[in-house]
Protein backbone atom coordinates (compact mmCIF):
# COMPACT_ATOMS: atom_id res chain seq x y z
CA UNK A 1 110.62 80.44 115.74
CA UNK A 2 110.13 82.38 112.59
CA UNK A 3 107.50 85.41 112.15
CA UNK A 4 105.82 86.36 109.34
CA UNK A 5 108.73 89.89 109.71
CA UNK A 6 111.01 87.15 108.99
CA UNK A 7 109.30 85.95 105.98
CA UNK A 8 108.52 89.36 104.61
CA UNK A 9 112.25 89.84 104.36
CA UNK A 10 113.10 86.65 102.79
CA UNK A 11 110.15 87.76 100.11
CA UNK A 12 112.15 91.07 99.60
CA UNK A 13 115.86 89.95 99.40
CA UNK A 14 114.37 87.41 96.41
CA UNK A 15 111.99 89.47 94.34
CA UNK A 16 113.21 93.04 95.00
CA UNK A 17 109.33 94.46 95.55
CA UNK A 18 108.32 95.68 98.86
CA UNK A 19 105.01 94.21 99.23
CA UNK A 20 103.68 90.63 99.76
CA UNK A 21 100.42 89.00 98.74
CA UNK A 22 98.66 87.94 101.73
CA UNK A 23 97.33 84.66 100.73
CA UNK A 24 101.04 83.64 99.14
CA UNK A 25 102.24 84.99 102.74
CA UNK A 26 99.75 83.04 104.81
CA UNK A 27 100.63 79.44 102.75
CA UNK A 28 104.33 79.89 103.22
CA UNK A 29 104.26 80.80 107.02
CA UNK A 30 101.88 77.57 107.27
CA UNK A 31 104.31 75.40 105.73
CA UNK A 32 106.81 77.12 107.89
CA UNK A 33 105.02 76.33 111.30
CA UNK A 34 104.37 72.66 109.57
CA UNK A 35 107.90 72.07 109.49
CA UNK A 36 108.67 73.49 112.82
CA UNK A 37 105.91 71.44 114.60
CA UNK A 38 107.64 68.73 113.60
CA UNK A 39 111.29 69.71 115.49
CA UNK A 40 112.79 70.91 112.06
CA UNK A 41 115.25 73.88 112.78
CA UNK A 42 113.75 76.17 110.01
CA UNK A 43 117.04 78.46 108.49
CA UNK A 44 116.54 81.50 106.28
CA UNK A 45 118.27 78.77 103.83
CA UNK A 46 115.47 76.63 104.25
CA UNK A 47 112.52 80.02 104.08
CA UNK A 48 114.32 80.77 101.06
CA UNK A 49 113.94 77.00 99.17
CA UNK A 50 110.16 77.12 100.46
CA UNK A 51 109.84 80.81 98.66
CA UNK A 52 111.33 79.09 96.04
CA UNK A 53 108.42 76.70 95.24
CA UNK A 54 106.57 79.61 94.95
CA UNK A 55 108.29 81.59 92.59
CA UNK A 56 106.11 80.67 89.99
CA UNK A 57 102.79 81.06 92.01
CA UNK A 58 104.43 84.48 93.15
CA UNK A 59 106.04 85.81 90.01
CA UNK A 60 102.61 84.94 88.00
CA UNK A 61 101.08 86.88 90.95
CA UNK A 62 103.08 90.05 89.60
CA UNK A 63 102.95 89.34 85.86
CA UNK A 64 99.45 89.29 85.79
CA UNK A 65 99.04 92.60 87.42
CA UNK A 66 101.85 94.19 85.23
CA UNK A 67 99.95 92.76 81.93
CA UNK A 68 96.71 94.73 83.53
CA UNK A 69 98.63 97.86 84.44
CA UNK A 70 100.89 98.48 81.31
CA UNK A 71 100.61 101.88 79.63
CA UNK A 72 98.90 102.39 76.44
CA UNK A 73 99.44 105.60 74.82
CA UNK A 74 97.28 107.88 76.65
CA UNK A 75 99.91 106.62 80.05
CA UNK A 76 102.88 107.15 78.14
CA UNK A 77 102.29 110.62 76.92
CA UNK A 78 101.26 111.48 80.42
CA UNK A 79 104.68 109.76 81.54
CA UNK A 80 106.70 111.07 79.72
CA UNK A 81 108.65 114.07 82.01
CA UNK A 82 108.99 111.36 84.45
CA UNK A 83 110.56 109.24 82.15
CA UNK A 84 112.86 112.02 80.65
CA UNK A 85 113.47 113.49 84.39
CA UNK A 86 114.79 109.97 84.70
CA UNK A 87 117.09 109.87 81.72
CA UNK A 88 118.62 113.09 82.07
CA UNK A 89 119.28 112.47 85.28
CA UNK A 90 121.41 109.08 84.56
CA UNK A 91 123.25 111.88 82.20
CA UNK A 92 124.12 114.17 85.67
CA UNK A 93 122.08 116.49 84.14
CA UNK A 94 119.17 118.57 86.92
CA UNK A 95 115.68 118.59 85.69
CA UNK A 96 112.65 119.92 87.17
CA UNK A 97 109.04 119.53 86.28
CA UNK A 98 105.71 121.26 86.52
CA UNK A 99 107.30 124.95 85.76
CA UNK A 100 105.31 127.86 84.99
CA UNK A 101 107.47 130.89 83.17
CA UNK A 102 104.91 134.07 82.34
CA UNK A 103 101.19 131.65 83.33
CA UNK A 104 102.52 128.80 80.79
CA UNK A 105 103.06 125.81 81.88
CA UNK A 106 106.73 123.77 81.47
CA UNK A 107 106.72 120.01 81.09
CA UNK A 108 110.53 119.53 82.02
CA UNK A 109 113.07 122.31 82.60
CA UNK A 110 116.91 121.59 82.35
CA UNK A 111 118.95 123.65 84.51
CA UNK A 112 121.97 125.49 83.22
CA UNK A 113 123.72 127.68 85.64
CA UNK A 114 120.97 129.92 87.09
CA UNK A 115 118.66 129.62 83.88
CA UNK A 116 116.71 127.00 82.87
CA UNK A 117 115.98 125.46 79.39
CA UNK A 118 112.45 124.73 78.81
CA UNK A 119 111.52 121.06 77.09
CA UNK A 120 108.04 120.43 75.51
CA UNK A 121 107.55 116.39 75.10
CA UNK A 122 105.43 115.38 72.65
CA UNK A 123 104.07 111.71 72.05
CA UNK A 124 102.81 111.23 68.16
CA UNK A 125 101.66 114.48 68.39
CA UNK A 126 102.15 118.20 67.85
CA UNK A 127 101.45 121.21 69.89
CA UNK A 128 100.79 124.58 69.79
CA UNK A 129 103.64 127.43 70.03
CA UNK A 130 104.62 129.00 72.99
CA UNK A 131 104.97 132.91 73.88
CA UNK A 132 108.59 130.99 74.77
CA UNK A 133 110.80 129.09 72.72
CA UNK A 134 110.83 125.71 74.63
CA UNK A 135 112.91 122.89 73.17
CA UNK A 136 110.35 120.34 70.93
CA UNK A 137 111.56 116.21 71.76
CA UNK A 138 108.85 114.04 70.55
CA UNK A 139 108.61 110.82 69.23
CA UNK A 140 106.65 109.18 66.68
CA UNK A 141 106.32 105.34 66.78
CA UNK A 142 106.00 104.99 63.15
CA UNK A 143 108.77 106.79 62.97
CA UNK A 144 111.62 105.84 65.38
CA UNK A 145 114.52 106.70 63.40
CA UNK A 146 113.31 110.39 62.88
CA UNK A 147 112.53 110.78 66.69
CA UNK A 148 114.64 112.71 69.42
CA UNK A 149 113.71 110.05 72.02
CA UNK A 150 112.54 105.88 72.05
CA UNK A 151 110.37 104.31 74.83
CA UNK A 152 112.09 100.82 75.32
CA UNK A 153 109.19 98.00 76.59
CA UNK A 154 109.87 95.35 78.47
CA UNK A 155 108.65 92.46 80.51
CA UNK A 156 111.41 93.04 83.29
CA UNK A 157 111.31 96.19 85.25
CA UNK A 158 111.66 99.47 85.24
CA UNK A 159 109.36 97.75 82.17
CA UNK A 160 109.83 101.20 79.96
CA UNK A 161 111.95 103.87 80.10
CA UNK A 162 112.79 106.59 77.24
CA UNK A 163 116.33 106.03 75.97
CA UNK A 164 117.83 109.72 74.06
CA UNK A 165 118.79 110.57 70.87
CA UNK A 166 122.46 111.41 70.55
CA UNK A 167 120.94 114.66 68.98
CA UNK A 168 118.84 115.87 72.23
CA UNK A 169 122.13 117.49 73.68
CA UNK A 170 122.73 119.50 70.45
CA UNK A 171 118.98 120.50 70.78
CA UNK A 172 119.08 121.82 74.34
CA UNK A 173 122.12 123.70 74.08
CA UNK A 174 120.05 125.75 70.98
CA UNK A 175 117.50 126.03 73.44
CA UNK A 176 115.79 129.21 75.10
CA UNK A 177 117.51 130.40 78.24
CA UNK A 178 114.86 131.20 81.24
CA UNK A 179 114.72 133.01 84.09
CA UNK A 180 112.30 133.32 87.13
CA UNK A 181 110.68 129.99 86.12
CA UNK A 182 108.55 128.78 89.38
CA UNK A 183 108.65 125.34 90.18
CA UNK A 184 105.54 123.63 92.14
CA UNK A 185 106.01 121.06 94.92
CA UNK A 186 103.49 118.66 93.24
CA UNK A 187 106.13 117.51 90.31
CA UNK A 188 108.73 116.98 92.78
CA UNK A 189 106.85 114.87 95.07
CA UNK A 190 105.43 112.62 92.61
CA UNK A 191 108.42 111.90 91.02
CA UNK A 192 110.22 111.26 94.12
CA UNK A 193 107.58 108.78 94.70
CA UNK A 194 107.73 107.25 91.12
CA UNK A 195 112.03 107.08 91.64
CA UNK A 196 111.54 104.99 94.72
CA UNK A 197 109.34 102.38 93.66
CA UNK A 198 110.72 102.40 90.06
CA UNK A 199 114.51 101.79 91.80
CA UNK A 200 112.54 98.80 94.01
CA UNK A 201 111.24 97.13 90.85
CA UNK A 202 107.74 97.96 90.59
CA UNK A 203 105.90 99.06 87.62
CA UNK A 204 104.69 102.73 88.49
CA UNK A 205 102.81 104.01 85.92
CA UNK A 206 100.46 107.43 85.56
CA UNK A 207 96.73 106.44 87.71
CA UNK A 208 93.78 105.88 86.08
CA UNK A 209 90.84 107.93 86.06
CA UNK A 210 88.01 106.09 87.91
CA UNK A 211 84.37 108.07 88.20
CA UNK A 212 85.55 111.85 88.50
CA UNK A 213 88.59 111.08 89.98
CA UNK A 214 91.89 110.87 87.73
CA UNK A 215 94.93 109.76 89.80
CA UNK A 216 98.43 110.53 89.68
CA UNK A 217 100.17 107.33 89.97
CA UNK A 218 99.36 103.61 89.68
CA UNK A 219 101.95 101.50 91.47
CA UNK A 220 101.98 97.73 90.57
CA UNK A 221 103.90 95.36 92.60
CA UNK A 222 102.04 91.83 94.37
CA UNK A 223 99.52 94.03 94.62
CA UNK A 224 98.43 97.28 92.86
CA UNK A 225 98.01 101.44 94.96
CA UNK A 226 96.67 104.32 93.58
CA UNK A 227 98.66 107.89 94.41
CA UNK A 228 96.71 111.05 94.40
CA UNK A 229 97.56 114.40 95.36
CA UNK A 230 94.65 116.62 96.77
CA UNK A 231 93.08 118.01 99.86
CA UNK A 232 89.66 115.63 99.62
CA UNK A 233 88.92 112.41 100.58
CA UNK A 234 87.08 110.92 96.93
CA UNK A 235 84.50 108.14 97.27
CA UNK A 236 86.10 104.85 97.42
CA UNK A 237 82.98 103.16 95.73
CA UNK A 238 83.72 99.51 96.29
CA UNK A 239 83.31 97.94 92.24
CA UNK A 240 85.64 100.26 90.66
CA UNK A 241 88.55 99.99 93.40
CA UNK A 242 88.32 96.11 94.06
CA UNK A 243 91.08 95.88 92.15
CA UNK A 244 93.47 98.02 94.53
CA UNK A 245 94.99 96.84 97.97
CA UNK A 246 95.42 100.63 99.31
CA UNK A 247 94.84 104.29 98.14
CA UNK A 248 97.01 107.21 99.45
CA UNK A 249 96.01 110.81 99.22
CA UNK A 250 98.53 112.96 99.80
CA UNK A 251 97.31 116.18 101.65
CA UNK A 252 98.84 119.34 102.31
CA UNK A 253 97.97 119.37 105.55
CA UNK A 254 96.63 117.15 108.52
CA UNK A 255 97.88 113.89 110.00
CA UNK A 256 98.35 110.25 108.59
CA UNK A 257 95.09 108.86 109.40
CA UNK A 258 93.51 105.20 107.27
CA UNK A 259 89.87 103.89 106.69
CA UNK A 260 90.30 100.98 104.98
CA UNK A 261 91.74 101.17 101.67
CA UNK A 262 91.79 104.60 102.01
CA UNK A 263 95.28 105.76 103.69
CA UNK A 264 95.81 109.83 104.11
CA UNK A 265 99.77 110.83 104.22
CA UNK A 266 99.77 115.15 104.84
CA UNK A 267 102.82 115.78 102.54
CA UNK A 268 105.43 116.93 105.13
CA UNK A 269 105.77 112.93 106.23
CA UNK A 270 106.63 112.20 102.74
CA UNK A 271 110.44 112.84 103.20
CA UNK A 272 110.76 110.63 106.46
CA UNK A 273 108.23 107.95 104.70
CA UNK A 274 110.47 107.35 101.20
CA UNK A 275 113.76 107.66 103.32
CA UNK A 276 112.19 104.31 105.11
CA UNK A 277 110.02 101.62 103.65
CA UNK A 278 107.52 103.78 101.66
CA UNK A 279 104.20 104.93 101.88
CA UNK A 280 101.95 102.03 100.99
């Protein structure tokens, strides 16, 4: 007999995402005990043609929270070290995030030996000097051509990403060479989180704010999670978060404890978590 473990993994293997609506779950494993009632020897060959008749039902499950969840502006600009972390690292370049050199803050740093080169990211925009001379990539949607960097959109996943300019290279080896730049833990834990479920085909885009709160990540699969780091517990009031199946707060301190929606991970389970099956 099959179980619903079974099923899960059948729902993996075909649509790459982690997590499974539980009303598309609950009509499949019924059809499933339907057909074994009746003496049929149910295969994963034969779990995998009855996911099939779903595919629509399930993929316009996922589509529809995608459309919802798809950055504007405001996301991308916000998104934008993650993205770049992301393309310089396809490069075999190392990049780090959320630097501070002399109280300023760094939006990427590319190492170089023992020194770093500092990257401001700009989005349409422009921004004030630094007491540093950090490396200026920005684009400017009317202006593709002229810009160091693109954002491709698209309708399959990773869904956007920020493809280089040939010219980027040139620019960083111009660029400032820095030493004693500090490094926080908070960039590097987000965007381990936003590498894992990016490389398992969800859309994981910057959070939302909702009330007072602003999170860090939105991730958008069957269902849609909200990441925040912080050592509170915010109100979870029930309108505003109806949309979300879980939210994780990720503490620097405690133990994994849930109420509800409302799951707390302390932030040294993070590396045993994303080495597994996640953290929603």
């Amino acid at each position: 007999m099959n179980d619903v473990s079974d099923i899960i993994k059948h729902l993996r293997d075909v649509f790459d995402v982690d997590d499974v609506d539980g009303s598309i779950l609950a009509e499949i494993a019924g059809e499933v005990r339907e057909l074994e009632s009746h003496g049929i020897n149910v295969t994963g060959d034969v779990i995998d043609k009855i996911i099939e008749l779903h595919s629509s039902e399930i993929m316009g499950k996922v589509l529809s929270n995608v459309k919802a969840s798809m950055p504007g502006r405001s996301k991308l600009r916000r998104a934008l070290p993650y993205l770049f972390k992301e393309a310089m690292e396809r490069s075999g370049f190392n990049v780090e995030l959320g630097g501070i050199h002399r109280g300023e803050l760094i939006d990427a740093a590319v190492q170089v030996g023992m020194a770093w080169i500092p990257v401001s990211l700009q989005y349409a925009e422009k921004r004030e000097g630094r007491r540093f001379k950090a490396v200026q990539l920005s684009y400017d949607p009317r202006r593709p051509s002229g810009s160091d960097f693109m954002i491709d959109m698209s309708s399959r996943p990773p869904y956007y990403q920020m493809l280089l300019s040939s010219k980027v290279l040139g620019k960083l080896r111009e660029g400032a060479r820095l030493h004693g730049v500090k490094f926080s833990v908070r960039g590097e834990v987000l965007y381990n989180i936003w590498r894992f479920y990016r490389e398992r085909r969800y859309l994981v885009v910057p959070g939302p704010r909702i009330g007072m709160q602003l999170y860090d990540l939105e991730i958008v699969g069957f269902n849609r999670y909200l990441i925040k780091m912080a050592n509170y517990v915010p109100k979870l009031p029930a309108k505003q978060y109806a949309h979300y199946s879980r939210i994780v707060i990720i503490t620097s301190k405690g133990r994994s404890s849930q109420d509800g929606k409302l799951l707390l991970v302390p932030i040294h389970r993070l590396v045993d978590l994303l080495d597994g099956d996640g953290i929603l």
